[in-house]
C-alpha atoms as a PDB file:
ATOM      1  CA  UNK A   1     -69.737 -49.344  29.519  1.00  0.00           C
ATOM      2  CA  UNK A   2     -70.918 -45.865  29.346  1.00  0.00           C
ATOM      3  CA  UNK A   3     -67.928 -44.403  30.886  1.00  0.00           C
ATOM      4  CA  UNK A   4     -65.121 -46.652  29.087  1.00  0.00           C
ATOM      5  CA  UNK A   5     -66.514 -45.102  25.757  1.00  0.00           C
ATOM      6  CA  UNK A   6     -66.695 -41.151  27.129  1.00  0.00           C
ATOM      7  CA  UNK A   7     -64.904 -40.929  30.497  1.00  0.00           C
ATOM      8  CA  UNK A   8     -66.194 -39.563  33.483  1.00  0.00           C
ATOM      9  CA  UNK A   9     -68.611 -36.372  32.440  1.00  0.00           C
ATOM     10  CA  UNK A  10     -69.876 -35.498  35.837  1.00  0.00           C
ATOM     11  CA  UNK A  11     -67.308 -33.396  36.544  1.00  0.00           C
ATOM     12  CA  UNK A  12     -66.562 -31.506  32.974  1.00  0.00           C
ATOM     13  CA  UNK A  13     -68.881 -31.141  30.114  1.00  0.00           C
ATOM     14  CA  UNK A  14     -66.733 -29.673  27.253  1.00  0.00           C
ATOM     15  CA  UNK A  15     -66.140 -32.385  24.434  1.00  0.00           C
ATOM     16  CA  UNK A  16     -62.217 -30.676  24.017  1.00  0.00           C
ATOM     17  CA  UNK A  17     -61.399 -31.057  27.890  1.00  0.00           C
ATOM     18  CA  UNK A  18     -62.701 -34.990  27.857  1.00  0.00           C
ATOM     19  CA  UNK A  19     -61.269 -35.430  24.248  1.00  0.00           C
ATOM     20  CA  UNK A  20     -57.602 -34.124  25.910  1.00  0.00           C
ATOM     21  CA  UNK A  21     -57.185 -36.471  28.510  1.00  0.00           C
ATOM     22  CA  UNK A  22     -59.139 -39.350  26.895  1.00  0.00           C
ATOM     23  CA  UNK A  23     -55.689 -39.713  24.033  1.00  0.00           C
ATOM     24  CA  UNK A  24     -53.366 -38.676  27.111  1.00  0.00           C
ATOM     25  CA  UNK A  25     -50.319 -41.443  27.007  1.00  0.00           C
ATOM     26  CA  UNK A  26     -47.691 -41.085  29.486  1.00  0.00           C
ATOM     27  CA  UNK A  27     -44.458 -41.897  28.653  1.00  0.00           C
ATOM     28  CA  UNK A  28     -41.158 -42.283  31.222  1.00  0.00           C
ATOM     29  CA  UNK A  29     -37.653 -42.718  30.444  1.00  0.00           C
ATOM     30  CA  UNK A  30     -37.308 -39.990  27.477  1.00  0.00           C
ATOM     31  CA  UNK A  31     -33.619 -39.694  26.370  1.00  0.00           C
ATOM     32  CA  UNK A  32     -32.241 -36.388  27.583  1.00  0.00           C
ATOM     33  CA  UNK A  33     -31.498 -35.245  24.044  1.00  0.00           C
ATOM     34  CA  UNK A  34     -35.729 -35.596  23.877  1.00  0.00           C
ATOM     35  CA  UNK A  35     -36.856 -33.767  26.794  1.00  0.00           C
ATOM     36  CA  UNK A  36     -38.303 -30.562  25.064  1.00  0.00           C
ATOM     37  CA  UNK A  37     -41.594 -30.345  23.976  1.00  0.00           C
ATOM     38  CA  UNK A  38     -41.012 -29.767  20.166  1.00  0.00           C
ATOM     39  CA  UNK A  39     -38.269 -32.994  20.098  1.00  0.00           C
ATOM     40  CA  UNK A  40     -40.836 -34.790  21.911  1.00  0.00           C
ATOM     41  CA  UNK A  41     -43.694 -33.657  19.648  1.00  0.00           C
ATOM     42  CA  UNK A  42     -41.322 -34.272  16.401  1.00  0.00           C
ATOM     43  CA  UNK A  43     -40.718 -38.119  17.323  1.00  0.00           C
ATOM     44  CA  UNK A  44     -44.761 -38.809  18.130  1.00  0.00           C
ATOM     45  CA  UNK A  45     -45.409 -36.766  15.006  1.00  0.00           C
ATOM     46  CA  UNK A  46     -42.726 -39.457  12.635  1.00  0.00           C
ATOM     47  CA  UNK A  47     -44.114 -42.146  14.707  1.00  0.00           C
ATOM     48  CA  UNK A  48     -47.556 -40.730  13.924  1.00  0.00           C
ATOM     49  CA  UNK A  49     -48.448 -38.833  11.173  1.00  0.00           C
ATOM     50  CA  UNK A  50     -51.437 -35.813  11.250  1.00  0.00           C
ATOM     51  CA  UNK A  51     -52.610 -37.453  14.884  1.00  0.00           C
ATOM     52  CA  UNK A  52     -50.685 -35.193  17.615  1.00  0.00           C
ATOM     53  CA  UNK A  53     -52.173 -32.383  19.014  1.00  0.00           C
ATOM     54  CA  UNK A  54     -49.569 -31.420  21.397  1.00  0.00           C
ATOM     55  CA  UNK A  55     -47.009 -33.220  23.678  1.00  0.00           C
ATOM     56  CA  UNK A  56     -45.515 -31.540  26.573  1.00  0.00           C
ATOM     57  CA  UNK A  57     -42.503 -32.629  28.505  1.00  0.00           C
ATOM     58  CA  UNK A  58     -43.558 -32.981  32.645  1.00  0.00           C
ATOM     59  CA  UNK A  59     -40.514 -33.334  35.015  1.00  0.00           C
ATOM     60  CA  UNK A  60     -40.232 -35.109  38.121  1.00  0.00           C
ATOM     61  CA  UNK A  61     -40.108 -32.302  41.127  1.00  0.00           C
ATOM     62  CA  UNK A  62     -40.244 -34.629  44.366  1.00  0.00           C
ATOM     63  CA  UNK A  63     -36.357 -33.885  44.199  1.00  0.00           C
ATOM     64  CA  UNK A  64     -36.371 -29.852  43.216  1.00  0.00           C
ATOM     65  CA  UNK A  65     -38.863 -29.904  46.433  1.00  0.00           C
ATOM     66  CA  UNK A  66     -36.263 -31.301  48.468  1.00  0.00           C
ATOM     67  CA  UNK A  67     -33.616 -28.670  47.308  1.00  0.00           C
ATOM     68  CA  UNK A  68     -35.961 -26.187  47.976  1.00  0.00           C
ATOM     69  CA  UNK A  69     -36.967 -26.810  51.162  1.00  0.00           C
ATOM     70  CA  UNK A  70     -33.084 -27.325  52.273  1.00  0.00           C
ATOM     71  CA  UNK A  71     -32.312 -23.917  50.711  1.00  0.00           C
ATOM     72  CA  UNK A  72     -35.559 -22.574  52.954  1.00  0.00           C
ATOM     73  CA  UNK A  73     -34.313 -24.022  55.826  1.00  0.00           C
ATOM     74  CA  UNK A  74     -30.533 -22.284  54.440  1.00  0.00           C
ATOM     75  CA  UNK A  75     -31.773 -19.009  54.107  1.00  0.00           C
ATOM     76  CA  UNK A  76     -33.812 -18.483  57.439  1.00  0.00           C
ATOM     77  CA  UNK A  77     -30.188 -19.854  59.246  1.00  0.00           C
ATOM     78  CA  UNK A  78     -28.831 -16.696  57.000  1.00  0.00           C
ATOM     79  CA  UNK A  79     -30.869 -14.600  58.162  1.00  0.00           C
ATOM     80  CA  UNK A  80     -31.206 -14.930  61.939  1.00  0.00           C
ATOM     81  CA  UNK A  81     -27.577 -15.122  61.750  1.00  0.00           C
ATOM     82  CA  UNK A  82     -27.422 -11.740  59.763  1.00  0.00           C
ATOM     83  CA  UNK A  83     -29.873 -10.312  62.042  1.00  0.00           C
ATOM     84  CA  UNK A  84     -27.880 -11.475  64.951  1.00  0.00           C
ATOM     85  CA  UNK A  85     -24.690  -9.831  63.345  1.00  0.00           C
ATOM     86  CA  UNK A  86     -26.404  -5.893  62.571  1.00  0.00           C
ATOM     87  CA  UNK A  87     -27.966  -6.192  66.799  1.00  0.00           C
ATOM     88  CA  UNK A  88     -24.582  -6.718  68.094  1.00  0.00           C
ATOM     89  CA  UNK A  89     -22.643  -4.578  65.823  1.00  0.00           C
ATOM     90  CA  UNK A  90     -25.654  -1.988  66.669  1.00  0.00           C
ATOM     91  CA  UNK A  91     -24.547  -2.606  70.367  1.00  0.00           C
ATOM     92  CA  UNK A  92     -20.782  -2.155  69.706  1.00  0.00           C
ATOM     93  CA  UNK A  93     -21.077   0.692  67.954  1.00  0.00           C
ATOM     94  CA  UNK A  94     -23.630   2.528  70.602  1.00  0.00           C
ATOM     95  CA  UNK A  95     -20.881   1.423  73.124  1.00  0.00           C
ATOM     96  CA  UNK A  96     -18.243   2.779  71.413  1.00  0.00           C
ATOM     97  CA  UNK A  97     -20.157   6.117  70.137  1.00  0.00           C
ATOM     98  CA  UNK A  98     -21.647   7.012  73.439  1.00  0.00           C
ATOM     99  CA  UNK A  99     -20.148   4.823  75.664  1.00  0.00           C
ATOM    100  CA  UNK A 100     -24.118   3.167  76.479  1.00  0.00           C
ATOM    101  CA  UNK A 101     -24.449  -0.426  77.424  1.00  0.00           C
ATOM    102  CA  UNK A 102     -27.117  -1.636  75.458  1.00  0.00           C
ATOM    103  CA  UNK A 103     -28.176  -4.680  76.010  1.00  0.00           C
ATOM    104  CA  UNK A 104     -25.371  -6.118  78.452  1.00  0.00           C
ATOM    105  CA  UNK A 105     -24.632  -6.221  81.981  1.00  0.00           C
ATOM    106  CA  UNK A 106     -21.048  -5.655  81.676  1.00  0.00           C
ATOM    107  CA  UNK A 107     -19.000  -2.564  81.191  1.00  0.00           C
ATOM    108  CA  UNK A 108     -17.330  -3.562  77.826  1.00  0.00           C
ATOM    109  CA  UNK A 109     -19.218  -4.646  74.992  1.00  0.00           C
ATOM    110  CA  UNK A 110     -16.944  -6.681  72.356  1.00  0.00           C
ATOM    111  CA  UNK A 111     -17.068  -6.061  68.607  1.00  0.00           C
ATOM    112  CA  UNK A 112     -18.734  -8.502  67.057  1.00  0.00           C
ATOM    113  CA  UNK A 113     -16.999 -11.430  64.692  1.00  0.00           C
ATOM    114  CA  UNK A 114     -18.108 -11.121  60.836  1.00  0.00           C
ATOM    115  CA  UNK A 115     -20.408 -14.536  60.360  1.00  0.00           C
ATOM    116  CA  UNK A 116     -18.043 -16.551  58.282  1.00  0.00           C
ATOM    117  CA  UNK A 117     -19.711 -18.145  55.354  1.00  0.00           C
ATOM    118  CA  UNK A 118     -19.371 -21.198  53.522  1.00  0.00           C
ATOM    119  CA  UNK A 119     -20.148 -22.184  50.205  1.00  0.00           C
ATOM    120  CA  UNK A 120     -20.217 -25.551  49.028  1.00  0.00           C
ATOM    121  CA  UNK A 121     -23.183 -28.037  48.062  1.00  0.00           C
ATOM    122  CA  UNK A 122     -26.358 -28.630  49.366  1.00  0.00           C
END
């Protein structure tokens, strides 16, 4: 019964830190016209006068991870195909400059096509 009344104290001992998360509510579904922290504070506030200490808006990121690994896996595909690019236009232009064949077995060393980029969604 000890623990319903004042939470779990083994691992924190400040009354402010237990006091915080023992009148946390959690609330889904907020309006979008809500989803600030002073809108959300103003409503709990009219709702509840003189009792708020704070409220603070927390968004879902399972789906902002998944952009951001996509656009990870987007910009290393950028790069190895940049890095591609600046090699064989190196090549080219060593052929061309001092007539070297870096890099090749062959005797003619063609210039290399700009990568063609696309934009578009995700």
């Amino acid at each position: 019964h000890k623990f319903l009344a004042n939470g779990d104290t083994s691992f924190h001992k400040s009354p402010s830190y237990l006091r915080t998360y023992r009148n946390t509510s959690m609330v889904e579904c907020v309006p979008k016209t809500l989803r600030s922290d002073k809108d959300l504070r103003d409503v709990f506030e009219s709702l509840f006068p003189g009792q708020i200490e704070r409220a603070e808006m927390l968004i879902n990121t399972s789906k902002l991870e998944e952009i951001l690994k996509k656009r990870q896996v987007l910009i290393e595909k950028y790069d190895s195909i940049s890095a591609r690019y600046l090699y064989e236009s190196w090549k080219y232009d060593t052929w061309q400059r001092d007539g070297k064949h870096v890099g090749t077995c062959t005797n003619y060393v063609s210039k290399p096509a700009e990568p063609k980029v696309r934009s578009g969604g995700i």
